[in-house]
N, C-alpha and C. Protein backbone atom coordinates (compact mmCIF):
# COMPACT_ATOMS: atom_id res chain seq x y z
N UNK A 1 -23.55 -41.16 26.91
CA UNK A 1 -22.85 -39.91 27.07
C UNK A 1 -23.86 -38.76 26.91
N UNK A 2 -24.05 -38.15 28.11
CA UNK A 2 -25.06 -37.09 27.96
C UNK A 2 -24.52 -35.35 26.77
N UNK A 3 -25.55 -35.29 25.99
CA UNK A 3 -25.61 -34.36 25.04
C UNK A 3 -25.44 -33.22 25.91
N UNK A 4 -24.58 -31.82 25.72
CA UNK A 4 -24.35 -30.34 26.34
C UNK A 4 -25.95 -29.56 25.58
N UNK A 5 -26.12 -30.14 24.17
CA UNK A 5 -27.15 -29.25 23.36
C UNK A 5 -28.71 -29.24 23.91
N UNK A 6 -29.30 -27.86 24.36
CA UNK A 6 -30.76 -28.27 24.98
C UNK A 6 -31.55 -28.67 23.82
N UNK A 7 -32.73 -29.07 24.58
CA UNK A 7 -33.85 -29.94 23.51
C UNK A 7 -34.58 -28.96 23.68
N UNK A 8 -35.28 -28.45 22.40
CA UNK A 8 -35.95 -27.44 22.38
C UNK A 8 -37.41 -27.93 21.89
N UNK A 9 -38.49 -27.65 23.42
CA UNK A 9 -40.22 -28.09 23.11
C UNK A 9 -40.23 -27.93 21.53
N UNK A 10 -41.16 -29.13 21.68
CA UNK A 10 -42.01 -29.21 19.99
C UNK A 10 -43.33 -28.24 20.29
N UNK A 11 -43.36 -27.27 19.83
CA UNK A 11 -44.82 -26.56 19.75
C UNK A 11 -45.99 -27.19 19.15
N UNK A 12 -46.85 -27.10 19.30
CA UNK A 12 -48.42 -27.17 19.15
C UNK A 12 -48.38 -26.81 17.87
N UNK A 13 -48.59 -26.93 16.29
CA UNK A 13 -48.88 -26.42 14.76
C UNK A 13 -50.14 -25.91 15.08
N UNK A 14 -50.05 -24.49 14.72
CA UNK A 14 -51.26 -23.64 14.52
C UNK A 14 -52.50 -24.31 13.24
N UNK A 15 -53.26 -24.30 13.79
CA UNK A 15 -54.25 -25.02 13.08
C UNK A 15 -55.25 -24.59 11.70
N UNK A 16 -54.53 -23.17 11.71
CA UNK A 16 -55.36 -22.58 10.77
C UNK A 16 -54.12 -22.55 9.38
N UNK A 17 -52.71 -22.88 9.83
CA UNK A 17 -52.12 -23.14 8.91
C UNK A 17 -51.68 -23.79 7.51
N UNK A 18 -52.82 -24.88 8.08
CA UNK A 18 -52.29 -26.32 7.54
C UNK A 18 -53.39 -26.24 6.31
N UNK A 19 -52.53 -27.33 5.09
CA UNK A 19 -53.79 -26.68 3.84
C UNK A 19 -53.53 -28.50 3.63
N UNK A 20 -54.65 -28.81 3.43
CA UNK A 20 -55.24 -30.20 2.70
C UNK A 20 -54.37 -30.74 1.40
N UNK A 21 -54.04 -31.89 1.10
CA UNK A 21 -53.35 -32.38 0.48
C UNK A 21 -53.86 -32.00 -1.22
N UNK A 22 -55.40 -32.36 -1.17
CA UNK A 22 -55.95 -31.92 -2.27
C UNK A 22 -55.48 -30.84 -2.79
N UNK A 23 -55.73 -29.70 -1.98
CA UNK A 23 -55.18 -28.58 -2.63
C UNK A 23 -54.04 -27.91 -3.25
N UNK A 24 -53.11 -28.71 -2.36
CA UNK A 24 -52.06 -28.72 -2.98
C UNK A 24 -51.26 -29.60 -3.48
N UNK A 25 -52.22 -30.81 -4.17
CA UNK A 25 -51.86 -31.18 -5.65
C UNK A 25 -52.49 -30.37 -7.26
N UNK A 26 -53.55 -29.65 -6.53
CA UNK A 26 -54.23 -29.44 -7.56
C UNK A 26 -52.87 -28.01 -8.01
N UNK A 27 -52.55 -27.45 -6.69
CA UNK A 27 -51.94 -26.03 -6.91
C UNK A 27 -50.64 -26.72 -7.78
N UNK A 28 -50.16 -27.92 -7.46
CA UNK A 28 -48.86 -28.25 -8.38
C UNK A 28 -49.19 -28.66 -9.71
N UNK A 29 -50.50 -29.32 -9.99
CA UNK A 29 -50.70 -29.71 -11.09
C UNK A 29 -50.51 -28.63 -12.37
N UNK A 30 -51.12 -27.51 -11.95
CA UNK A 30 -51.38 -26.26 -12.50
C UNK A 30 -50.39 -25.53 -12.98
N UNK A 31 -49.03 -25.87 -12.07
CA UNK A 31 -48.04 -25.01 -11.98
C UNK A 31 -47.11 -26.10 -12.98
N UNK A 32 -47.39 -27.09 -12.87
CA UNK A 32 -46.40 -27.92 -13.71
C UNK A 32 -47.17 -27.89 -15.13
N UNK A 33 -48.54 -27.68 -15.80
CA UNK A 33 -49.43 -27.39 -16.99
C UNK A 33 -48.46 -26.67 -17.87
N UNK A 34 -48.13 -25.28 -16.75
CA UNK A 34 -47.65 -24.04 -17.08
C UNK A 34 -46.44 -23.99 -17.90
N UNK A 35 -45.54 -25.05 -17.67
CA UNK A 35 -44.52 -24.82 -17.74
C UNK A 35 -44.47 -25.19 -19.23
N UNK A 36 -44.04 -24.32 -20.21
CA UNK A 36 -43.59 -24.71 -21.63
C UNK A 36 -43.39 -26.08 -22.09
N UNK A 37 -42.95 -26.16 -23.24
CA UNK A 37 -43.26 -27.44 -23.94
C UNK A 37 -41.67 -27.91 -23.86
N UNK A 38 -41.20 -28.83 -23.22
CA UNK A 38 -39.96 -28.76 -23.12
C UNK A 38 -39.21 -28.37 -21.50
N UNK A 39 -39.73 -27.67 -21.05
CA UNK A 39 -39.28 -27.30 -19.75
C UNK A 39 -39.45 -27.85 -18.60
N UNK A 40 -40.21 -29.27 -18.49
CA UNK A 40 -40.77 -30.04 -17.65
C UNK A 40 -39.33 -30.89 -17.26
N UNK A 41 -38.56 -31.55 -17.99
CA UNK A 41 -37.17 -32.37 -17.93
C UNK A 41 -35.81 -31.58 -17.18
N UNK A 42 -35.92 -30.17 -18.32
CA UNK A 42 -35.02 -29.74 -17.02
C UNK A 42 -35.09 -29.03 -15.48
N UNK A 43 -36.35 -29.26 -15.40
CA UNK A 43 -36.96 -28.38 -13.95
C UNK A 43 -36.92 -29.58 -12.99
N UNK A 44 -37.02 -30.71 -13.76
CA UNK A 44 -36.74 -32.08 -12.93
C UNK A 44 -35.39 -32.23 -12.12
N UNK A 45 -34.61 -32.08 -13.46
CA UNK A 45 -33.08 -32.65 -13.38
C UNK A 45 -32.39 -31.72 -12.55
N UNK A 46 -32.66 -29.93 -12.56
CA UNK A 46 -32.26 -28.99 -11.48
C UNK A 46 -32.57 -29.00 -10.32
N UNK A 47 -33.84 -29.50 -10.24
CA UNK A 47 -34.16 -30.21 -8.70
C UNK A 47 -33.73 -31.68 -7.88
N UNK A 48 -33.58 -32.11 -9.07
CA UNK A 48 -33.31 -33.71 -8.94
C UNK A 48 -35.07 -34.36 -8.16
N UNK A 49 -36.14 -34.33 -9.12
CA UNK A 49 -37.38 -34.94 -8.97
C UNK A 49 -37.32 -36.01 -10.01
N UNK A 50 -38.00 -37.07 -9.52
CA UNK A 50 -37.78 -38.54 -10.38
C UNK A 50 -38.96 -38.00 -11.81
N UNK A 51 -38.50 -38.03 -13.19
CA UNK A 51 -39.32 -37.26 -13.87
C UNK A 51 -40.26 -38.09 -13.66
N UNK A 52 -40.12 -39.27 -14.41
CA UNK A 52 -41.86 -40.01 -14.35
C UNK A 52 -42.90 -39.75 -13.92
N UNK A 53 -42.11 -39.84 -12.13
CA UNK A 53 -43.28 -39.54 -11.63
C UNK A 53 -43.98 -38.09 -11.38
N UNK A 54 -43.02 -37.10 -11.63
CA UNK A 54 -43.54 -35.76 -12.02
C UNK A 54 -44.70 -35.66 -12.81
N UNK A 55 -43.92 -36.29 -13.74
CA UNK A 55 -45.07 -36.68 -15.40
C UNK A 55 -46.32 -36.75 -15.06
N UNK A 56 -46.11 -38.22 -14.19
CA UNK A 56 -47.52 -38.78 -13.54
C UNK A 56 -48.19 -37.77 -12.49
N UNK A 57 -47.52 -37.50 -11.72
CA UNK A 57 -48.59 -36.22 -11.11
C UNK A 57 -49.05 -35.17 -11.86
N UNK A 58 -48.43 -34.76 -12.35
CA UNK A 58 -49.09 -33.50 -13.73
C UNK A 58 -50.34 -33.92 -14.57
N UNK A 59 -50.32 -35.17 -15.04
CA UNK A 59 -51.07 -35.69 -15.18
C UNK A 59 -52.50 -36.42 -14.54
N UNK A 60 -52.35 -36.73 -13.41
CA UNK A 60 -52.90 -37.24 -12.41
C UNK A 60 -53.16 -38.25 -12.42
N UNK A 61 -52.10 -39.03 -13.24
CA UNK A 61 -51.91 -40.43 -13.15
C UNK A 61 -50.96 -41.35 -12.00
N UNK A 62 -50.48 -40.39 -10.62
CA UNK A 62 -49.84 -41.45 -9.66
C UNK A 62 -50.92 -42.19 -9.19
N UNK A 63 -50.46 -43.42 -9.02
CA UNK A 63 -50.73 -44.73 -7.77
C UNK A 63 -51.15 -44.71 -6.34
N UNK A 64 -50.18 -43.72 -5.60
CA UNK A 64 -50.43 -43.10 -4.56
C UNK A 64 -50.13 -42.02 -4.44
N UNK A 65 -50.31 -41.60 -3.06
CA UNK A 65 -50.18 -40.38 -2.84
C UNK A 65 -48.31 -39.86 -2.32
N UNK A 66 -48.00 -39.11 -2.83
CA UNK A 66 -46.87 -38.60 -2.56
C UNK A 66 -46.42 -37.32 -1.85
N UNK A 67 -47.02 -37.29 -1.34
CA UNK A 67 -46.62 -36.10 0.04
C UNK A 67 -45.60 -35.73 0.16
N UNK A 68 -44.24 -36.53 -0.03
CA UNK A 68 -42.72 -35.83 0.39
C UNK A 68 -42.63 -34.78 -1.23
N UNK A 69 -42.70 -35.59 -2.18
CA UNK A 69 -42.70 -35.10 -3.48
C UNK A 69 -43.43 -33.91 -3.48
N UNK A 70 -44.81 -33.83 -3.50
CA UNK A 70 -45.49 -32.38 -2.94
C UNK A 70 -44.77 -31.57 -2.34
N UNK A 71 -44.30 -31.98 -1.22
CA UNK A 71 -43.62 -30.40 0.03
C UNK A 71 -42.32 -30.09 -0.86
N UNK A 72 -41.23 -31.07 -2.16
CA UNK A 72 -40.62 -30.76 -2.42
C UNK A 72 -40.80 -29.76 -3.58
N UNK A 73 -41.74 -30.02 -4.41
CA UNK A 73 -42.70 -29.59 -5.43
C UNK A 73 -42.72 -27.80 -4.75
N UNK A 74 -43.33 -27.91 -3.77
CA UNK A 74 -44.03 -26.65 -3.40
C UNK A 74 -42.86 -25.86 -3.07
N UNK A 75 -41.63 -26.52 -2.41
CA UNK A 75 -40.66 -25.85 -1.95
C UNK A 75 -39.86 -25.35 -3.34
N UNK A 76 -39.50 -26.08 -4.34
CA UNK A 76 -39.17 -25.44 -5.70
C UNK A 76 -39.98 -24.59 -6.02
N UNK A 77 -41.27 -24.57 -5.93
CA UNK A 77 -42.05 -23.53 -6.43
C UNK A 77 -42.20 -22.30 -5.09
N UNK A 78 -41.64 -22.01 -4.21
CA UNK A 78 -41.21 -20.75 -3.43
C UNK A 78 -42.19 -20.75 -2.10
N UNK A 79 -42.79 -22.12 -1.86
CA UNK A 79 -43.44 -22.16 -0.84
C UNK A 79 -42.31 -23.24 0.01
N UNK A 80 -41.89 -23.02 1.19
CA UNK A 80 -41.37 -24.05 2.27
C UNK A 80 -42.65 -24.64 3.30
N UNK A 81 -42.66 -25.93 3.68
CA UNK A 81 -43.77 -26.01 4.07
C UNK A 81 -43.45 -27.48 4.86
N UNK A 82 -43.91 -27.96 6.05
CA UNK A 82 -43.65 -28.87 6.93
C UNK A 82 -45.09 -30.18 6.35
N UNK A 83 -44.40 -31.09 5.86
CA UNK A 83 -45.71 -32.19 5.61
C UNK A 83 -45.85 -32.47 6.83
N UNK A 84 -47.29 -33.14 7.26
CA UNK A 84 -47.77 -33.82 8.11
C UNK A 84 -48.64 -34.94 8.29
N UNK A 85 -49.04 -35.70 8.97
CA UNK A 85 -50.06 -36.67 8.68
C UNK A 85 -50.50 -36.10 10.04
N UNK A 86 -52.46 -36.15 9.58
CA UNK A 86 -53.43 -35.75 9.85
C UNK A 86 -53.60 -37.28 10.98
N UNK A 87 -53.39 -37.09 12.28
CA UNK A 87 -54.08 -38.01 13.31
C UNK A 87 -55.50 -38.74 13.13
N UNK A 88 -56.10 -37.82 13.13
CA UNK A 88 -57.87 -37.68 13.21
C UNK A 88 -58.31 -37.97 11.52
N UNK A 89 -57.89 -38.48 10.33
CA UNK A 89 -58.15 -38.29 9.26
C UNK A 89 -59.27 -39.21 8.79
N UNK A 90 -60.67 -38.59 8.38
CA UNK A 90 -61.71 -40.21 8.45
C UNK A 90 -61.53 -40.64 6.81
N UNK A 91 -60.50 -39.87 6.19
CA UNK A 91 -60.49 -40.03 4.49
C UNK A 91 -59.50 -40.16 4.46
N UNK A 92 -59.16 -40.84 3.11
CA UNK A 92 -57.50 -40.84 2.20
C UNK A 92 -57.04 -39.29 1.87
N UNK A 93 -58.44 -38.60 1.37
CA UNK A 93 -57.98 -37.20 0.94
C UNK A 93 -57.52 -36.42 2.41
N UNK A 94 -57.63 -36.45 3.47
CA UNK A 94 -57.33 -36.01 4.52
C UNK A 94 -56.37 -35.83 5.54
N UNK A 95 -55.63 -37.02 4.72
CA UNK A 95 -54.78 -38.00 5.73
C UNK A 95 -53.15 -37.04 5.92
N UNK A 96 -53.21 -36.32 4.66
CA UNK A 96 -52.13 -35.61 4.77
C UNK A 96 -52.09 -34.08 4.55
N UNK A 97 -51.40 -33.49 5.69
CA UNK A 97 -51.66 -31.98 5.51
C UNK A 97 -50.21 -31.39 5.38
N UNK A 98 -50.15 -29.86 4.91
CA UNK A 98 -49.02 -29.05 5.18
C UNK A 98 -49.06 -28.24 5.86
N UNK A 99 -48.31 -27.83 6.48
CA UNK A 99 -47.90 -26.95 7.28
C UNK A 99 -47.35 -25.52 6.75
N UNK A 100 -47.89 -24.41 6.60
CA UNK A 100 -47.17 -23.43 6.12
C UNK A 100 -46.58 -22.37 7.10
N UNK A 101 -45.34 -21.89 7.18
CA UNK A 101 -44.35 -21.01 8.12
C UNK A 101 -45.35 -19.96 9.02
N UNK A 102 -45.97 -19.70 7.95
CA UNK A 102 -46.83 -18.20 8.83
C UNK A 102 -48.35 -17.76 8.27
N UNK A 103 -48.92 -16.91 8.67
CA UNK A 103 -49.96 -16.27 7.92
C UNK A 103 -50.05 -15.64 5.96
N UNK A 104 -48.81 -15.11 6.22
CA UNK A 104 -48.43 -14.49 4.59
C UNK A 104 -47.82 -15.60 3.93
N UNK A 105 -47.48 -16.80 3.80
CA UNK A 105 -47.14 -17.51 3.04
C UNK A 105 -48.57 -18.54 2.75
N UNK A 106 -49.04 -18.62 3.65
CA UNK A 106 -50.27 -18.90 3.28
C UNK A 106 -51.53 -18.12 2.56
N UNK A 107 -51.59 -16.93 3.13
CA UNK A 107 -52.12 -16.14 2.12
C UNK A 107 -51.72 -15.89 0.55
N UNK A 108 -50.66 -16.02 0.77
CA UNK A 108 -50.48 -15.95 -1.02
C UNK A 108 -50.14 -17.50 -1.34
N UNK A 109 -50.31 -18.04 -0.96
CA UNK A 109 -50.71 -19.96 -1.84
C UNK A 109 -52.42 -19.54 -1.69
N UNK A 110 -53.02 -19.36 -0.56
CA UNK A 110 -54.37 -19.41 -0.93
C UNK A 110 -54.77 -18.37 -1.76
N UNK A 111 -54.28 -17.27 -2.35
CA UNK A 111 -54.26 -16.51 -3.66
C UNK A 111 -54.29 -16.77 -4.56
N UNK A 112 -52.90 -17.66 -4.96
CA UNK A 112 -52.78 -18.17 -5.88
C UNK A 112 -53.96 -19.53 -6.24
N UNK A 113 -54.14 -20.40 -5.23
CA UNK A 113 -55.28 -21.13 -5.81
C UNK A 113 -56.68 -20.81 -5.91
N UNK A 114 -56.71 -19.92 -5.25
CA UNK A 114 -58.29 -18.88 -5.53
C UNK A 114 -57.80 -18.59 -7.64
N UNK A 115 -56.91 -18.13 -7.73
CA UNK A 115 -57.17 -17.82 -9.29
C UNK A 115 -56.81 -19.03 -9.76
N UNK A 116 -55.92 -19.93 -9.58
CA UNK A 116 -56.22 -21.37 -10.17
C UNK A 116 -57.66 -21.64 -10.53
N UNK A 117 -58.41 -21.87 -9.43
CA UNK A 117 -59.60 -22.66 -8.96
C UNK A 117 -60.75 -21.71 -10.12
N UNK A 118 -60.33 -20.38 -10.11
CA UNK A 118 -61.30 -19.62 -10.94
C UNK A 118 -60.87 -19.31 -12.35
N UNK A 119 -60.00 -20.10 -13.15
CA UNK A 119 -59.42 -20.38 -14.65
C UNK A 119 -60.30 -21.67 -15.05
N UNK A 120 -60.58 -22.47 -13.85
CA UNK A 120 -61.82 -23.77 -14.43
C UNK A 120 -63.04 -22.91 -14.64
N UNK A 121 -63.47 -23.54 -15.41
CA UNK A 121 -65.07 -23.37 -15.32
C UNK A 121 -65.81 -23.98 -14.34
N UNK A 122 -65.82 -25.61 -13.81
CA UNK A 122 -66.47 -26.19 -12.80
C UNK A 122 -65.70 -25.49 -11.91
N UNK A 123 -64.83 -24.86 -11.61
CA UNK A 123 -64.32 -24.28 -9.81
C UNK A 123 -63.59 -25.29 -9.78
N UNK A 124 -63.09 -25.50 -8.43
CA UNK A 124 -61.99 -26.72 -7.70
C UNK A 124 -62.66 -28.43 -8.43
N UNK A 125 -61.53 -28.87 -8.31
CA UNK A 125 -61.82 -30.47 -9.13
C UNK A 125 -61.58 -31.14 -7.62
């Protein structure tokens, strides 16, 4: 039974959008540090994120890599953002990218981890 609804082209993802997986675990790690002593359980349970493994990423103790968890991560924390897997990826660290809406939402995540990155002493980990 043919659909009335048009199919609307998949566009091309602008390429200058997309931010490396690394970075934005490191940007969640930071942001989950932050959070008071106590406030880690219910930021879980209002989102509905499996704590553990919250735990374990804060920590940087996951197994693998969790990419859906990230874009959900980032999206609680006021960034919306399209995961992707990287075609061309010659690394594990590579393999997965995000997608951010526009220029200004990316500018202020890459803000924000510019002063992350400069609260270490070694710079980016």
């Amino acid at each position: 039974m043919p659909s009335n609804e048009i199919i609307k082209p998949l566009g091309f993802p602008d390429p200058t959008l997309f931010v490396l997986y690394a970075d934005v675990l490191r940007y969640i790690q930071y942001r989950l540090k932050v959070l008071g002593h106590g406030q880690l359980k219910p930021f879980c349970e209002q989102h509905t994120f499996p704590y553990t493994t919250v735990v374990n990423l804060k920590n940087g103790m996951l197994k693998r890599k969790e990419h859906r968890l990230l874009q959900r991560l980032l999206a609680a924390l006021s960034f919306e953002t399209t995961a992707s897997k990287n075609p061309v990826a010659t690394g594990e660290e590579d393999r997965y990218l995000f997608l951010f809406p526009g220029q200004q939402e990316l500018l202020q995540f890459r803000d924000q981890l510019t002063y992350i990155d400069s609260l270490s002493k070694d710079g980016p980990r």
